[in-house]
Protein backbone atom coordinates (compact mmCIF):
# COMPACT_ATOMS: atom_id res chain seq x y z
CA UNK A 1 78.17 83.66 -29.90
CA UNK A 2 77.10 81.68 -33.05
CA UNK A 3 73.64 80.31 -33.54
CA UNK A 4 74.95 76.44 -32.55
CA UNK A 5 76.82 77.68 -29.24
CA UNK A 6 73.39 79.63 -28.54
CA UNK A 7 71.60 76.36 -28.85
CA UNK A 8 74.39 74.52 -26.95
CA UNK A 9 73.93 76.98 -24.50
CA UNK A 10 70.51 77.06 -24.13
CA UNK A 11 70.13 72.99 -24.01
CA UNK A 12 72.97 72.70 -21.05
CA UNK A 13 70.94 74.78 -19.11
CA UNK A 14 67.04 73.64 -19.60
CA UNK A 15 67.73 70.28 -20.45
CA UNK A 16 69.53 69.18 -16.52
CA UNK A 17 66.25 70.44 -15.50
CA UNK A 18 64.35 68.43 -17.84
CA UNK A 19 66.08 65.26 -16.37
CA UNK A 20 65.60 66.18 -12.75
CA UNK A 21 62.04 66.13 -13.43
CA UNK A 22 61.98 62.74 -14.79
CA UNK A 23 64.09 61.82 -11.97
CA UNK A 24 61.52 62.77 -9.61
CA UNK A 25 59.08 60.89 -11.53
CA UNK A 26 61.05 57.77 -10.93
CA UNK A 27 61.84 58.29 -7.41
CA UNK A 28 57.89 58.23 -6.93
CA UNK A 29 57.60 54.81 -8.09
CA UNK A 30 60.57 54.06 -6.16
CA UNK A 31 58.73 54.46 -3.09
CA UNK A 32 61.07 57.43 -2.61
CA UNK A 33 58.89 60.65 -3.14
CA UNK A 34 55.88 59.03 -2.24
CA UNK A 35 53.04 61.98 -1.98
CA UNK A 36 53.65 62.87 1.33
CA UNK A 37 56.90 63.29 1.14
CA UNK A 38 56.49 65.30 -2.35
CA UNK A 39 54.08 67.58 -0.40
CA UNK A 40 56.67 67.96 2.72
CA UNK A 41 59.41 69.08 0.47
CA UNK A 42 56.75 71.33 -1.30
CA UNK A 43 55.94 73.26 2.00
CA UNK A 44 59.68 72.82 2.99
CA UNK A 45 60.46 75.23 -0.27
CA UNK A 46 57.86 77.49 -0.14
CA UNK A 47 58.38 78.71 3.31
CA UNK A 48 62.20 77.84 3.61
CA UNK A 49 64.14 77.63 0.30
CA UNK A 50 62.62 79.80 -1.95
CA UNK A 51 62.47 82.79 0.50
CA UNK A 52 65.88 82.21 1.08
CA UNK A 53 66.90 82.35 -2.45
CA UNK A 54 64.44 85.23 -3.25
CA UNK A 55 66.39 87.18 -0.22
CA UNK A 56 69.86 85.70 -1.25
CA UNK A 57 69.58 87.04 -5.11
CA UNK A 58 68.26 90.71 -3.86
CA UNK A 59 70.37 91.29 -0.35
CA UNK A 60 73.97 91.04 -2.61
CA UNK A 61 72.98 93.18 -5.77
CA UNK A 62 73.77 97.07 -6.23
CA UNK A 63 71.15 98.06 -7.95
CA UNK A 64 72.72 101.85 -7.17
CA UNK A 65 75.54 101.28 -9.22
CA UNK A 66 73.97 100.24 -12.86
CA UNK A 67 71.14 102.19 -12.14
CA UNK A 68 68.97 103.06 -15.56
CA UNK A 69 65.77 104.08 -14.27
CA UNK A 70 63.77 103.89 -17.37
CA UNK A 71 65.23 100.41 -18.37
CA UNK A 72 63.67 99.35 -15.04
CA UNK A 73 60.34 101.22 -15.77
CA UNK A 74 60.48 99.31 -18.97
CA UNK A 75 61.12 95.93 -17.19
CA UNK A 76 58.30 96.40 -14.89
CA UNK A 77 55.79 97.92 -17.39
CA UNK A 78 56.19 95.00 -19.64
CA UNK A 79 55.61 92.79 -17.02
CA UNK A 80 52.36 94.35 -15.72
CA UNK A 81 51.39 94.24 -18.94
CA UNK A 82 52.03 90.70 -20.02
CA UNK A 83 50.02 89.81 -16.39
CA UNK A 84 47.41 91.67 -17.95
CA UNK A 85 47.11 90.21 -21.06
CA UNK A 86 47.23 86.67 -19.86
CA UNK A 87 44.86 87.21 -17.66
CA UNK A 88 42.69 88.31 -20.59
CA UNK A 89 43.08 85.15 -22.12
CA UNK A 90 42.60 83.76 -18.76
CA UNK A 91 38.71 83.90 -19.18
CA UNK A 92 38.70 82.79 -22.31
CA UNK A 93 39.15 79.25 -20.55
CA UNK A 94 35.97 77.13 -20.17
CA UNK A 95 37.12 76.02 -16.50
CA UNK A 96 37.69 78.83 -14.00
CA UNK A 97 39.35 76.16 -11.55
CA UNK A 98 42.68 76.39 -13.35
CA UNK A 99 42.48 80.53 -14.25
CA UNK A 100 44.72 81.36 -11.49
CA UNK A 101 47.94 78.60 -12.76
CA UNK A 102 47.43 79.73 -16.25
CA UNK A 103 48.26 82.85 -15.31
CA UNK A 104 51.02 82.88 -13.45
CA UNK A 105 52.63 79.90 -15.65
CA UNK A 106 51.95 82.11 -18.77
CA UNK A 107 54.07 84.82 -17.62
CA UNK A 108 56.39 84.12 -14.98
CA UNK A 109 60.25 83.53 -16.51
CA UNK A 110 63.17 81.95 -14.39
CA UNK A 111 64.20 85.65 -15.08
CA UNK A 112 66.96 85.12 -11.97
CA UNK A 113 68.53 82.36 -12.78
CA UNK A 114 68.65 81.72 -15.97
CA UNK A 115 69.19 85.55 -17.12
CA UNK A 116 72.61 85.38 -14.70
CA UNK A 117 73.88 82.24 -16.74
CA UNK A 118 72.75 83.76 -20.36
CA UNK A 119 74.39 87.16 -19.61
CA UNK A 120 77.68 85.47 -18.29
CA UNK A 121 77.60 83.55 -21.39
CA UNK A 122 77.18 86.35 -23.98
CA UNK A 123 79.51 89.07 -22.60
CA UNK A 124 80.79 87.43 -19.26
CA UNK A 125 79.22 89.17 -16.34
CA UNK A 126 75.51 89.45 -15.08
CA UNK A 127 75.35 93.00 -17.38
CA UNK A 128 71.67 94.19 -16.66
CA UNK A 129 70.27 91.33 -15.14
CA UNK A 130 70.23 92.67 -11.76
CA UNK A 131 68.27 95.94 -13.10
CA UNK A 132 65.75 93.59 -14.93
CA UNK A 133 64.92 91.55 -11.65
CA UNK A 134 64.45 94.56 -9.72
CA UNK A 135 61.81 95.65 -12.87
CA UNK A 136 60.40 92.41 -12.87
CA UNK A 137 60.59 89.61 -10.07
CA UNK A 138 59.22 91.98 -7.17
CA UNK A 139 55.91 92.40 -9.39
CA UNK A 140 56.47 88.75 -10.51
CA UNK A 141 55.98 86.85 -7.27
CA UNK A 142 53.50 89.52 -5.42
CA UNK A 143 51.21 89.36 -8.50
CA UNK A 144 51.47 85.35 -8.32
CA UNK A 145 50.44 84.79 -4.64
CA UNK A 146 47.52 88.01 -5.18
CA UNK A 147 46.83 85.92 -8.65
CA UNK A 148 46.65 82.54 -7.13
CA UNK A 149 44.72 83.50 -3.58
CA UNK A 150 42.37 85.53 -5.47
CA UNK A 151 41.67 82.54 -8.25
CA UNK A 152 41.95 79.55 -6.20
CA UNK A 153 39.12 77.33 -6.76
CA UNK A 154 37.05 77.35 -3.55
CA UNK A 155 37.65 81.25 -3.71
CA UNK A 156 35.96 81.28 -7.55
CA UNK A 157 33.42 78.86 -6.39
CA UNK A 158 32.13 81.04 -3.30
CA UNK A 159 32.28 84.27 -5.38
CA UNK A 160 29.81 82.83 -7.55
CA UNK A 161 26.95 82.70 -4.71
CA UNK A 162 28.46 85.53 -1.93
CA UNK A 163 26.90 89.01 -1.30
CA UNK A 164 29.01 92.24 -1.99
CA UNK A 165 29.50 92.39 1.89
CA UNK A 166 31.29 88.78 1.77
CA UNK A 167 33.03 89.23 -1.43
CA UNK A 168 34.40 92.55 0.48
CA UNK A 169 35.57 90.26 3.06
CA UNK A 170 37.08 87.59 1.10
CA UNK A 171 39.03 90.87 -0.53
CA UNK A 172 40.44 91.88 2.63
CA UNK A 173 41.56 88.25 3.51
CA UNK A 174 43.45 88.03 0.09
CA UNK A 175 45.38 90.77 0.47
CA UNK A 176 46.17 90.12 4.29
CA UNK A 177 47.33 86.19 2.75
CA UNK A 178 49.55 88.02 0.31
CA UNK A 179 51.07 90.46 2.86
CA UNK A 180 52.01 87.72 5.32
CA UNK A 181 53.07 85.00 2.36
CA UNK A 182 56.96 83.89 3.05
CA UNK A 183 57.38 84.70 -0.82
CA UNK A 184 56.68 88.59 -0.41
CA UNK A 185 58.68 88.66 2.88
CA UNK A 186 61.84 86.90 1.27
CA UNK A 187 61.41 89.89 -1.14
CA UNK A 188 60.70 92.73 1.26
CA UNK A 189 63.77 91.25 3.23
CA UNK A 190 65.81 91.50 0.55
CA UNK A 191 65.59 94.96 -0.99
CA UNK A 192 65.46 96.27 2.28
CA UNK A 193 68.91 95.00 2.67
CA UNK A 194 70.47 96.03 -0.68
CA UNK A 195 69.25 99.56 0.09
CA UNK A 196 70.77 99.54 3.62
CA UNK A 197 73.92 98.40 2.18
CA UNK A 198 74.68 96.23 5.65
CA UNK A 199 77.08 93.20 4.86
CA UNK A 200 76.02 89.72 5.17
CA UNK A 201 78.07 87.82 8.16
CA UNK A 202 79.80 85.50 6.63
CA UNK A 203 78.81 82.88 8.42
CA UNK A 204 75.15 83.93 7.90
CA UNK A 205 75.88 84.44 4.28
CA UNK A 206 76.66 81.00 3.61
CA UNK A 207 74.06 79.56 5.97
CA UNK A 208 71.77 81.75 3.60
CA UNK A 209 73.22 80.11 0.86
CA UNK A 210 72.81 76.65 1.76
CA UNK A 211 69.70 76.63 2.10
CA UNK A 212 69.11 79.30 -1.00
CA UNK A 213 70.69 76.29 -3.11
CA UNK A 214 68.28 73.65 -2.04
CA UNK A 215 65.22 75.43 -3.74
CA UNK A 216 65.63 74.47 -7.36
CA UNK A 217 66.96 70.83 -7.05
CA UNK A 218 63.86 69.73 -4.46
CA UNK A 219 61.59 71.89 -6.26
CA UNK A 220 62.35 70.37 -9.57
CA UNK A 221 62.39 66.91 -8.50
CA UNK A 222 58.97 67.65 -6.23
CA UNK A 223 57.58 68.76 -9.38
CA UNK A 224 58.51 65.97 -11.58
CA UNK A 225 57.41 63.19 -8.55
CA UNK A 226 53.76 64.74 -8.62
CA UNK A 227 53.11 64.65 -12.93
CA UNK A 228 50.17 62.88 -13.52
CA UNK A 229 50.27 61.98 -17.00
CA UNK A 230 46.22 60.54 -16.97
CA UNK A 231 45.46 64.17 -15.81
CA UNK A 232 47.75 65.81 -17.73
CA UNK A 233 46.07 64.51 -21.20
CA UNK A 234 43.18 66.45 -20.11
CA UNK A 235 44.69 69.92 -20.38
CA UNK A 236 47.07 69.92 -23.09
CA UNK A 237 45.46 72.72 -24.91
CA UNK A 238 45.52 74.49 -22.34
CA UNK A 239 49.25 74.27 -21.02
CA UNK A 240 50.62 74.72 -24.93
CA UNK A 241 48.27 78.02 -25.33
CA UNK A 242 50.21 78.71 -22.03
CA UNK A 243 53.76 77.86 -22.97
CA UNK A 244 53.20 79.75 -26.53
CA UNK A 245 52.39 82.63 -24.71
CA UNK A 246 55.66 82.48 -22.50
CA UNK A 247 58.31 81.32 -24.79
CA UNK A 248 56.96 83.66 -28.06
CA UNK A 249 53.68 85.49 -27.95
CA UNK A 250 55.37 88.06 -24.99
CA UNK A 251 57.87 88.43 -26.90
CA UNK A 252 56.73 89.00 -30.03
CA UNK A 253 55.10 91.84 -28.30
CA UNK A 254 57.60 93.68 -25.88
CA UNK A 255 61.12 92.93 -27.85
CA UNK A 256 60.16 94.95 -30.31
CA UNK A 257 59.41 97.51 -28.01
CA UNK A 258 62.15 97.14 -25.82
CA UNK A 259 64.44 97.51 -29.32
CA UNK A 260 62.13 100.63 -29.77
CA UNK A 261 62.82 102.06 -26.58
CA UNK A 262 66.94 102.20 -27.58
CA UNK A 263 67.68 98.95 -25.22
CA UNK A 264 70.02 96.36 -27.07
CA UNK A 265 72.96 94.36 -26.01
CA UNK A 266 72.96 93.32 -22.70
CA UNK A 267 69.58 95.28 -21.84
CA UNK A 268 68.14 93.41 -24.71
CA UNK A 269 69.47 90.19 -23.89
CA UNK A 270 67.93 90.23 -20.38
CA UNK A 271 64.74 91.40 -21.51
CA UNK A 272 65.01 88.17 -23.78
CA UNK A 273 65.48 86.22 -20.66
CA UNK A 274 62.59 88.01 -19.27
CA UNK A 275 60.27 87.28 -22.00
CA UNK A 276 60.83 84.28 -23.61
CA UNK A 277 62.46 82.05 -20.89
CA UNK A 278 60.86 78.96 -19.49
CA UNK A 279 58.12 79.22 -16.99
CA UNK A 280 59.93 79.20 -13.45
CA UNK A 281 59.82 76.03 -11.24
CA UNK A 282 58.84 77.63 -8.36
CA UNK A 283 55.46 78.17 -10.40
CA UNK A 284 54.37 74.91 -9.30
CA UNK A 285 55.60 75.29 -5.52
CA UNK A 286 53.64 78.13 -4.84
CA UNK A 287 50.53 76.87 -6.67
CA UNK A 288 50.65 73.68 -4.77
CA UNK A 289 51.03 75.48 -1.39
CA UNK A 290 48.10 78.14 -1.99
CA UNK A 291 45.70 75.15 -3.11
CA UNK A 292 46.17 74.57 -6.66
CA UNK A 293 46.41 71.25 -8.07
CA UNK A 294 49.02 72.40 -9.93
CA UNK A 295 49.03 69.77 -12.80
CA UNK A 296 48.28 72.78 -15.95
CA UNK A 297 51.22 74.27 -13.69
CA UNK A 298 53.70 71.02 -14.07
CA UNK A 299 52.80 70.76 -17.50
CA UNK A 300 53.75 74.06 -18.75
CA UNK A 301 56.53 74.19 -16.82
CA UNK A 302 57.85 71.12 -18.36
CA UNK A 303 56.85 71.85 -22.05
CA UNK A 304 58.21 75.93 -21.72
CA UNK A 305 61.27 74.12 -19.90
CA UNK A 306 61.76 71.22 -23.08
CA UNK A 307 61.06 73.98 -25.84
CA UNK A 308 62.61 77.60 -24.51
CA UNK A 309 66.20 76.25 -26.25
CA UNK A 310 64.22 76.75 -29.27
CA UNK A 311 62.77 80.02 -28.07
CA UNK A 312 65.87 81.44 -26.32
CA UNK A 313 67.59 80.85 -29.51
CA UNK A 314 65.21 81.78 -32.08
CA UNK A 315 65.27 85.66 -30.06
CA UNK A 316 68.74 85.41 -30.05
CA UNK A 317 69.69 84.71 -33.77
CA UNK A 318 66.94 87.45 -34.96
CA UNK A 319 68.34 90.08 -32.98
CA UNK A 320 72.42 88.76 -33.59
CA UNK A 321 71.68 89.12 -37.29
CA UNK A 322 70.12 92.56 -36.61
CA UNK A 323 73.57 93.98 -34.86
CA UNK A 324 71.58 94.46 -31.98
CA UNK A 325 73.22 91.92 -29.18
């Protein structure tokens, strides 16, 4: 693939998201996605959609059959550790309120998605993307809903004032939200079938499916609808430390390793996807639903979205010219 067809690539996939947003915008001051309606189809793909998609993208891999144990270690290793060291930076932000989105914006990829696409592209199947989501989107989504329960803004505010006794209770109620959140089930649902090896019905399959494909569209669009540009001045530092951090600074950090470790060609192009692919839509979804205003959220996502053809293609020409993909 040569450096222009990685571009191409990267643009025809980022950039029909880019205009969904916008035309979700629009179809707010159409009187179409008016802010009831944006927060219906919000709850509709958090409980609904995404689940189903989650479930969908686990249930009908074999993870048995590519099975590389230590390229999975890897995935989910680098993972825990880029959670880690955003969070880090995390408190290096003078408002607490918006810890918990920059976060989960600053290290959560569209790792399923867009790593299928990329590795069809570059050597025409899914190659090791199916190991790398096992490493990574499991700890991915159950860190988000622990990382945005645990940091949501009334929870900061009362574990400024509460005794050790209440702060112990507001613990225990985290981790029951996370447990019962539809995001972990979709997941729980879904390796539990891949490991069972039970077909899908097909008329279940494609019921699944359905519905699976609705996430991304509404999402998008539900995301674009709700961007507040007046409050979105107000935090543009913070949503381009965010998107740095996403699109290069992981990167920077685990490729290397990951080249270290004796991973290249399709192993190293996932973990590209994993580290330096735009922040996922379904960022915003989930930090609207667990009572985040979400607009540091909408505005990384849109800037990692508008900018990760650079940063998908910058990781791909260094490591082209390097024999390594």
């Amino acid at each position: 693939m040569s450096i222009l067809s990685s571009f191409k690539y990267c643009l025809d996939a980022t950039i029909p998201i880019f205009i969904l947003m916008i035309l979700g915008y629009f179809l707010r001051y159409a009187g179409i996605f008016t802010e009831k309606v944006s927060a219906g189809v919000n709850s509709y793909v958090f409980r609904a959609a995404l689940p189903a998609l989650l479930f969908y993208d686990l249930a009908k891999k074999d993870f048995a059959e590519m099975w590389d144990g230590k390229y999975v270690l890897f995935c989910f290793f680098a993972t825990l550790a880029s959670i880690l060291l955003v969070m880090a930076v995390s408190h290096l932000l003078k408002r607490r309120d918006i810890r918990g989105e920059f976060i989960q914006v600053g290290y959560r990829s569209s790792a399923a998605i867009l790593g299928a696409l990329l590795a069809e592209n570059l050597y025409g199947d899914t190659g090791m993307v199916p190991l790398m989501i096992l490493g990574s989107v499991p700890l991915y989504n159950v860190a988000a809903v622990a990382v945005l329960e645990y940091y949501k803004p009334e929870n900061v505010e009362e574990r400024s004032r509460d005794t050790a006794d209440q702060k112990r209770a507001m613990m225990r109620r985290t981790i029951i939200n996370v447990l019962k959140n539809p995001i972990i089930l979709g997941i729980a649902a879904g390796l539990g079938w891949s490991l069972i090896k039970l077909p899908i019905p097909v008329i279940a399959d494609r019921s699944i499916e359905y519905l699976a494909r609705t996430a991304s569209p509404l999402g998008i669009m539900a995301l674009g609808a709700s961007f507040d540009f007046k409050e979105s001045i107000g935090l543009v530092k913070e949503a381009s430390l965010a998107a740095f951090m996403k699109l290069f600074g992981l990167g920077m950090i685990f490729l290397p390793i990951c080249v270290a470790l004796g991973f290249t060609g399709p192993k190293l192009a996932a973990a590209i996807v994993m580290c330096g692919s735009p922040s996922t839509v379904s960022c915003y979804i989930m930090a609207r639903e667990m009572g985040h205003k979400g607009v540091l959220t909408s505005n990384t996502v849109m800037l990692t979205t508008l900018f990760s053809s650079v940063s998908i293609t910058m990781w791909l020409f260094i490591f082209k010219t390097q024999g390594l993909l």
